[in-house]
Each structure stands twice: as structure tokens, then as C-alpha cells.
N, C-alpha and C. Protein backbone atom coordinates (compact mmCIF):
# COMPACT_ATOMS: atom_id res chain seq x y z
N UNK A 1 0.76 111.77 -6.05
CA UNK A 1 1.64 112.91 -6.18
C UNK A 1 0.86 114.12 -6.69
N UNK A 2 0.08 114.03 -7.58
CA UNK A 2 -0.84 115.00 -8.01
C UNK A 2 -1.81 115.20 -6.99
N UNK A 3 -2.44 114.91 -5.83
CA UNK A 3 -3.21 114.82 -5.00
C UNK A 3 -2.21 116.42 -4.18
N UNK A 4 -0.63 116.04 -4.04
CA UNK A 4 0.10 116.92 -3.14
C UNK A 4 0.32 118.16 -3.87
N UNK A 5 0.52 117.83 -5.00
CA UNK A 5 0.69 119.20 -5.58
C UNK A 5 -0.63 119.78 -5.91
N UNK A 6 -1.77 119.39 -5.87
CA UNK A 6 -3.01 120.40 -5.76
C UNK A 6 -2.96 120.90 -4.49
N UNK A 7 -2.82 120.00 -3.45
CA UNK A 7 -3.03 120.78 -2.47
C UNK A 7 -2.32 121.58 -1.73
N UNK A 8 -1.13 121.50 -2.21
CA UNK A 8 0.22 122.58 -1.90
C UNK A 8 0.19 124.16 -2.99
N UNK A 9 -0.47 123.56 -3.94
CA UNK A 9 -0.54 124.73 -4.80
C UNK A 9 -1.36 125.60 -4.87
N UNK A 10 -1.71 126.30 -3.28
CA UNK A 10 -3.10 127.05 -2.90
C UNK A 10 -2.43 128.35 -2.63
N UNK A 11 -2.71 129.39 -3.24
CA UNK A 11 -2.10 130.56 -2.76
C UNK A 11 -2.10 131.18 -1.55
N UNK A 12 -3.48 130.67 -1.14
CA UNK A 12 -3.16 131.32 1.11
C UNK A 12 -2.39 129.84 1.96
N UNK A 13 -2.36 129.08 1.17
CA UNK A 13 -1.37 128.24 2.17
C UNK A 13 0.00 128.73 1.23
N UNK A 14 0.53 128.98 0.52
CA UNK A 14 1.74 129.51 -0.11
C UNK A 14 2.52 130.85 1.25
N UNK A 15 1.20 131.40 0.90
CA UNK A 15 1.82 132.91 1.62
C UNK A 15 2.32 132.42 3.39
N UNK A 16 0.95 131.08 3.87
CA UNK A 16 1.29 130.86 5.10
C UNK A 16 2.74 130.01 5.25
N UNK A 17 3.00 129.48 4.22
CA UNK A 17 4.65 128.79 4.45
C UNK A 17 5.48 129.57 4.01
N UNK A 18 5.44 130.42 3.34
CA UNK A 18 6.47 131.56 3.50
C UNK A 18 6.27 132.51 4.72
N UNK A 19 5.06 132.63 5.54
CA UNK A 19 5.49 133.33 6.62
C UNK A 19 5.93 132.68 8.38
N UNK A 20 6.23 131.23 7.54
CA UNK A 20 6.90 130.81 9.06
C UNK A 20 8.86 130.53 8.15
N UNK A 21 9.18 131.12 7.09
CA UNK A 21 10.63 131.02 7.13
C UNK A 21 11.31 131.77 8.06
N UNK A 22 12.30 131.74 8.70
CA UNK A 22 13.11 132.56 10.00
C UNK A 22 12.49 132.24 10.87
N UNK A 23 11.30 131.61 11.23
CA UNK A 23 10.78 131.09 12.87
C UNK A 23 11.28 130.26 13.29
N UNK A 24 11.26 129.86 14.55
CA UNK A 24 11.94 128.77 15.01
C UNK A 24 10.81 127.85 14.94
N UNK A 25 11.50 126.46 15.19
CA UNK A 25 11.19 124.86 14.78
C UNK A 25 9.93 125.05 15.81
N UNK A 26 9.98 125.86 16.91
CA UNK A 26 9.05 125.44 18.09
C UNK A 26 7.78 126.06 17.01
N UNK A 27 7.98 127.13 16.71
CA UNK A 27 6.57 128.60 16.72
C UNK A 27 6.22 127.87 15.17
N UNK A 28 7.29 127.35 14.25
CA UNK A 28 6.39 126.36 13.41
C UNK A 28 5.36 125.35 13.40
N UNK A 29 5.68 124.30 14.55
CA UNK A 29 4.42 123.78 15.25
C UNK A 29 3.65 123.93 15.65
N UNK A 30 3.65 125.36 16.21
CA UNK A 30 2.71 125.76 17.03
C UNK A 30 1.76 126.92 15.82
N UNK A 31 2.34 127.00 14.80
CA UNK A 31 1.66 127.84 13.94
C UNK A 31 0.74 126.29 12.87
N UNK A 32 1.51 125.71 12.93
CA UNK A 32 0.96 124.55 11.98
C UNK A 32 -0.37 123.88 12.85
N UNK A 33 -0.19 123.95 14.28
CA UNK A 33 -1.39 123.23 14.94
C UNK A 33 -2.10 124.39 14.96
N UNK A 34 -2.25 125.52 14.91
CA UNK A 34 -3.59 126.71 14.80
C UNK A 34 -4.09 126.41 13.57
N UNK A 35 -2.94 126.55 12.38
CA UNK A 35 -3.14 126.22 11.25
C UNK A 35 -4.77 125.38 10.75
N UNK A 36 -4.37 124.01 11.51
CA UNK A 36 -5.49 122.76 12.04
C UNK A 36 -6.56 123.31 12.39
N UNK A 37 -6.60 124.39 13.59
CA UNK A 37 -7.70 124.29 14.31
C UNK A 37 -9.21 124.54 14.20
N UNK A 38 -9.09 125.19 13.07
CA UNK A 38 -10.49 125.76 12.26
C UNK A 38 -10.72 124.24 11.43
N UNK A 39 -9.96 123.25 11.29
CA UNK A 39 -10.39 122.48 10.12
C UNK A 39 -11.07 121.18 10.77
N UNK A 40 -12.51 120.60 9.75
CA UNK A 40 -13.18 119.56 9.58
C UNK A 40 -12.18 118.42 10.18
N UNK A 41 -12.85 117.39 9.82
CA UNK A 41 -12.35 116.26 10.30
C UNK A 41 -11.97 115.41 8.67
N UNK A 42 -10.86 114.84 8.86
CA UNK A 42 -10.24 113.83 7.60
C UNK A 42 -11.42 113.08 6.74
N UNK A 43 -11.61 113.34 5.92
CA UNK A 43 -12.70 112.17 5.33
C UNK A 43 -11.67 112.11 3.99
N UNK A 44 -11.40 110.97 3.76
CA UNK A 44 -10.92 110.34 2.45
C UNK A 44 -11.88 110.77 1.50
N UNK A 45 -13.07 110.35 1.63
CA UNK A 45 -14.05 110.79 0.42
C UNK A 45 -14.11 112.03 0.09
N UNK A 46 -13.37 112.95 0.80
CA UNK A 46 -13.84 114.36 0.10
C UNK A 46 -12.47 114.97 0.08
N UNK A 47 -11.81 115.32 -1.00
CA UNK A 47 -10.72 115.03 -1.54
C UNK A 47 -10.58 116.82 -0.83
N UNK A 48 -11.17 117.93 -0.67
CA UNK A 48 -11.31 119.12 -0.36
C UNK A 48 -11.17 118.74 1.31
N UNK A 49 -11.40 118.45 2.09
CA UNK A 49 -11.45 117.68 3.05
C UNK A 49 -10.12 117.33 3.57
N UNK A 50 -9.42 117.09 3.00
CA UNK A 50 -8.27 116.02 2.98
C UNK A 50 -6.51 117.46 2.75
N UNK A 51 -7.27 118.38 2.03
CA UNK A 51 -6.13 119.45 1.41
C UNK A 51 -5.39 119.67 2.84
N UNK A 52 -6.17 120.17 4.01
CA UNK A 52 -4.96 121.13 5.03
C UNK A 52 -3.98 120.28 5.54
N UNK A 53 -5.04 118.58 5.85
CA UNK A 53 -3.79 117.78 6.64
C UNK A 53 -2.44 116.91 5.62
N UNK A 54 -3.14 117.15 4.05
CA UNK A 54 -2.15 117.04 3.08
C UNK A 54 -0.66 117.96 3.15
N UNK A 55 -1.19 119.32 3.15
CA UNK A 55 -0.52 120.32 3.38
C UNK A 55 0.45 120.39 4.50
N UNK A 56 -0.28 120.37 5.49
CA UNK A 56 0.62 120.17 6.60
C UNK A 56 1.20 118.62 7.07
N UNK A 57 0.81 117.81 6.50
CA UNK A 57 1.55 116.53 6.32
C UNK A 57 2.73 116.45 5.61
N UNK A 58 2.84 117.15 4.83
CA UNK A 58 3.54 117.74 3.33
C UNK A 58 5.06 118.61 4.43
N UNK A 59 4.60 119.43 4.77
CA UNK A 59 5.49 120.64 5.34
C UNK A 59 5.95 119.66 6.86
N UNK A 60 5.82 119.10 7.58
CA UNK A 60 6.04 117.66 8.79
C UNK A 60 7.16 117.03 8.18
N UNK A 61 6.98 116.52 6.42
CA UNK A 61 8.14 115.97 6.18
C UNK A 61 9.11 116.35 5.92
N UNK A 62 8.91 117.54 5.49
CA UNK A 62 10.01 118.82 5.13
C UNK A 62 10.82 119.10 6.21
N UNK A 63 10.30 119.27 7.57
CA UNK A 63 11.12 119.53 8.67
C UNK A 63 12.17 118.60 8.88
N UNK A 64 11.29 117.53 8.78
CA UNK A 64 12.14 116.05 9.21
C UNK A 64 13.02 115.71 7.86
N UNK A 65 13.23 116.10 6.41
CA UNK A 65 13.95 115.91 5.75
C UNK A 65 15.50 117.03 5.90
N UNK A 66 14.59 118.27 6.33
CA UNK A 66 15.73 119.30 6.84
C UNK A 66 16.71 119.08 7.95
N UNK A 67 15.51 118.36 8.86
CA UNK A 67 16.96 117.80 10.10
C UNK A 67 16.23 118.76 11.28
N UNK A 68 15.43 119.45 11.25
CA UNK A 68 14.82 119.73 12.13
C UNK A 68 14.13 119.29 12.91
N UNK A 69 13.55 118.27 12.58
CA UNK A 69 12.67 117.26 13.70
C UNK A 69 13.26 115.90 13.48
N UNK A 70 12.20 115.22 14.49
CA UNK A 70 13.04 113.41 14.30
C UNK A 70 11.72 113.30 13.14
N UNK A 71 11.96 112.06 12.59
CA UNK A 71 10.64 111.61 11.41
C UNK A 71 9.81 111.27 12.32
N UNK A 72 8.66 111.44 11.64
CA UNK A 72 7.55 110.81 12.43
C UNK A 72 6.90 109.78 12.42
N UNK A 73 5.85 109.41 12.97
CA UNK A 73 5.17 108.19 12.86
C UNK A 73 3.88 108.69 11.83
N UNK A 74 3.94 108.32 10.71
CA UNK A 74 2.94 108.63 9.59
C UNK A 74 1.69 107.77 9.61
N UNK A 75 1.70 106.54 10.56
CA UNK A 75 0.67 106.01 11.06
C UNK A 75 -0.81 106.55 11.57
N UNK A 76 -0.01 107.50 12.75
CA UNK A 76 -0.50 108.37 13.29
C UNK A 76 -0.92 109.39 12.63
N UNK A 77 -2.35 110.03 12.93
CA UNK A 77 -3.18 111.04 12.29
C UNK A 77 -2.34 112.33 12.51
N UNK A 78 -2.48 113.46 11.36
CA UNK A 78 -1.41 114.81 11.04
C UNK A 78 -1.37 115.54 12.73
N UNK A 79 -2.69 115.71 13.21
CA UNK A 79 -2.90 116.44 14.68
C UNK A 79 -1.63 115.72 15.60
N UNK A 80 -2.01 114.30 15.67
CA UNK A 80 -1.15 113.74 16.46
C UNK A 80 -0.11 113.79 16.46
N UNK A 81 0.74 113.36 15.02
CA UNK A 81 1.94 113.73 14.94
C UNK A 81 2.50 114.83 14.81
N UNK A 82 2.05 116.47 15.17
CA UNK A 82 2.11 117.46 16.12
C UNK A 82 2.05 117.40 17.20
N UNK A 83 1.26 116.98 18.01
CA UNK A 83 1.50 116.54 19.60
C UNK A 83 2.75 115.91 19.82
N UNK A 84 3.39 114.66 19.38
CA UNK A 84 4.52 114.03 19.21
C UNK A 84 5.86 114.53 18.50
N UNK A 85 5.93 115.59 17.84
CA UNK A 85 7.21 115.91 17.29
C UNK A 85 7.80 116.15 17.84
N UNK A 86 9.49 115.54 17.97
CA UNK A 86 10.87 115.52 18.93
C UNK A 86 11.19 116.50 17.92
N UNK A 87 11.70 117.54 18.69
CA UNK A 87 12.51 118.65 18.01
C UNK A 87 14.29 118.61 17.59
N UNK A 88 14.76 118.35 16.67
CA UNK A 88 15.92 118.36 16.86
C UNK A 88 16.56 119.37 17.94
N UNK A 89 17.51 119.35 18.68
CA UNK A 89 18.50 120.72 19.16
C UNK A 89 19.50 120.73 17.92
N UNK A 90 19.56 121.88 17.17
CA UNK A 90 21.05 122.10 16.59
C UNK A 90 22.33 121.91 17.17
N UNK A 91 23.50 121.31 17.19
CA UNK A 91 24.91 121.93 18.02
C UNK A 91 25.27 123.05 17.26
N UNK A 92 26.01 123.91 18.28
CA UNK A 92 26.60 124.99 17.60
C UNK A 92 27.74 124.57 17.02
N UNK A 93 28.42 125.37 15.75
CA UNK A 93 29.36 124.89 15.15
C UNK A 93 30.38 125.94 15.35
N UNK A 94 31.69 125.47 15.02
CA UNK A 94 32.65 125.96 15.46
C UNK A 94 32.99 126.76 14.20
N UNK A 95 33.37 128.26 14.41
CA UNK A 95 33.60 129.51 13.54
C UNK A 95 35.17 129.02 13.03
N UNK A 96 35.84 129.98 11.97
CA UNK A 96 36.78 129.42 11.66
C UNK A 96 38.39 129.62 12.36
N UNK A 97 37.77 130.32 13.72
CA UNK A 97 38.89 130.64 14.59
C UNK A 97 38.66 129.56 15.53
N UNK A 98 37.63 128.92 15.49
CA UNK A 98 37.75 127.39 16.62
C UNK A 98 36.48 127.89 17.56
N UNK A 99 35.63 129.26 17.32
CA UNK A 99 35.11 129.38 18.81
C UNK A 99 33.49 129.11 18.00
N UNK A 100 32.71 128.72 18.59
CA UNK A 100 31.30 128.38 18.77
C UNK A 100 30.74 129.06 18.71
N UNK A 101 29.53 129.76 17.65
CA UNK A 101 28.49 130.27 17.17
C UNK A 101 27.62 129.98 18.03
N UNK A 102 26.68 131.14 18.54
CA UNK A 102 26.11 131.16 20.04
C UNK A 102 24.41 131.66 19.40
């Protein structure tokens, strides 16, 4: 748990999860896999190493606790389970005159 909260508690990944609030579920993924793309490869041994796919492993479950995505397979390496995320569709809900929010 202390492993997540160091690595969530980085001020340029702060500013970057506050600037995907109001995006949609798609342009989140697709900001979270750029996110990736500059980064090393996973090594357990190097605990610095390990921070972005913490991070964005971190923010994966968040979606899927929100109801935005299906859960994932945590088996599977952080990249991958970006390739694989089922997107929820929202239904629209019905306003309080009966008609559907569009």
C-alpha cells in the first residue's frame, strides 16, 4: 500500500489525472497508453521502474471501480490490459418527466 501511495503521490502524474477529468472513457485510454509510451520496461527490482505502471495500474482500477470499464485481467501486464479494456456503454437515464437524457 505504501509502494501505491508513493507512486501516486508524484506531482506531474497528479496534474496528469486531473487533466483527463471530463474526457471520455475512450481518450482516457488512449491518454493512459501515450502516458506508457516513453516508459522502460517493468523490472520489480527497481522500485522507480515500477512507479508509471503502478500509477496507471492504480487509475485501470479506478475506472473499473467507477463502472466505467469491465475489471480486468490483473494477470496480464498494465500495456496489455489497455489493449483489452471493454468499455462500459452508459444507458441513458430517464429525466424526471420520463424522457431520456441524450
Amino acid at each position: 500500500m505504501q509502494d501505491i501511495y508513493e507512486a501516486v503521490n508524484d506531482p506531474l502524474w497528479q496534474h496528469f489525472r486531473k487533466s483527463l477529468k471530463g474526457v471520455s472513457t475512450e481518450a482516457k485510454i488512449g491518454k493512459l497508453k501515450e502516458y506508457l509510451k516513453d516508459v522502460g520496461p517493468f523490472d520489480s527490482r527497481d522500485f522507480d521502474s515500477t512507479k508509471p505502471y503502478i500509477r496507471v495500474q492504480n487509475y485501470i482500477n479506478a475506472l473499473s471501480r467507477g463502472g466505467q470499464i469491465e475489471p480486468t485481467d490483473r494477470s496480464l501486464s498494465v500495456r496489455r490490459q489497455l489493449e483489452e479494456v471493454v468499455i462500459k456503454r452508459l444507458q441513458s437515464l430517464p429525466n424526471e418527466n420520463g424522457r431520456r437524457y441524450q
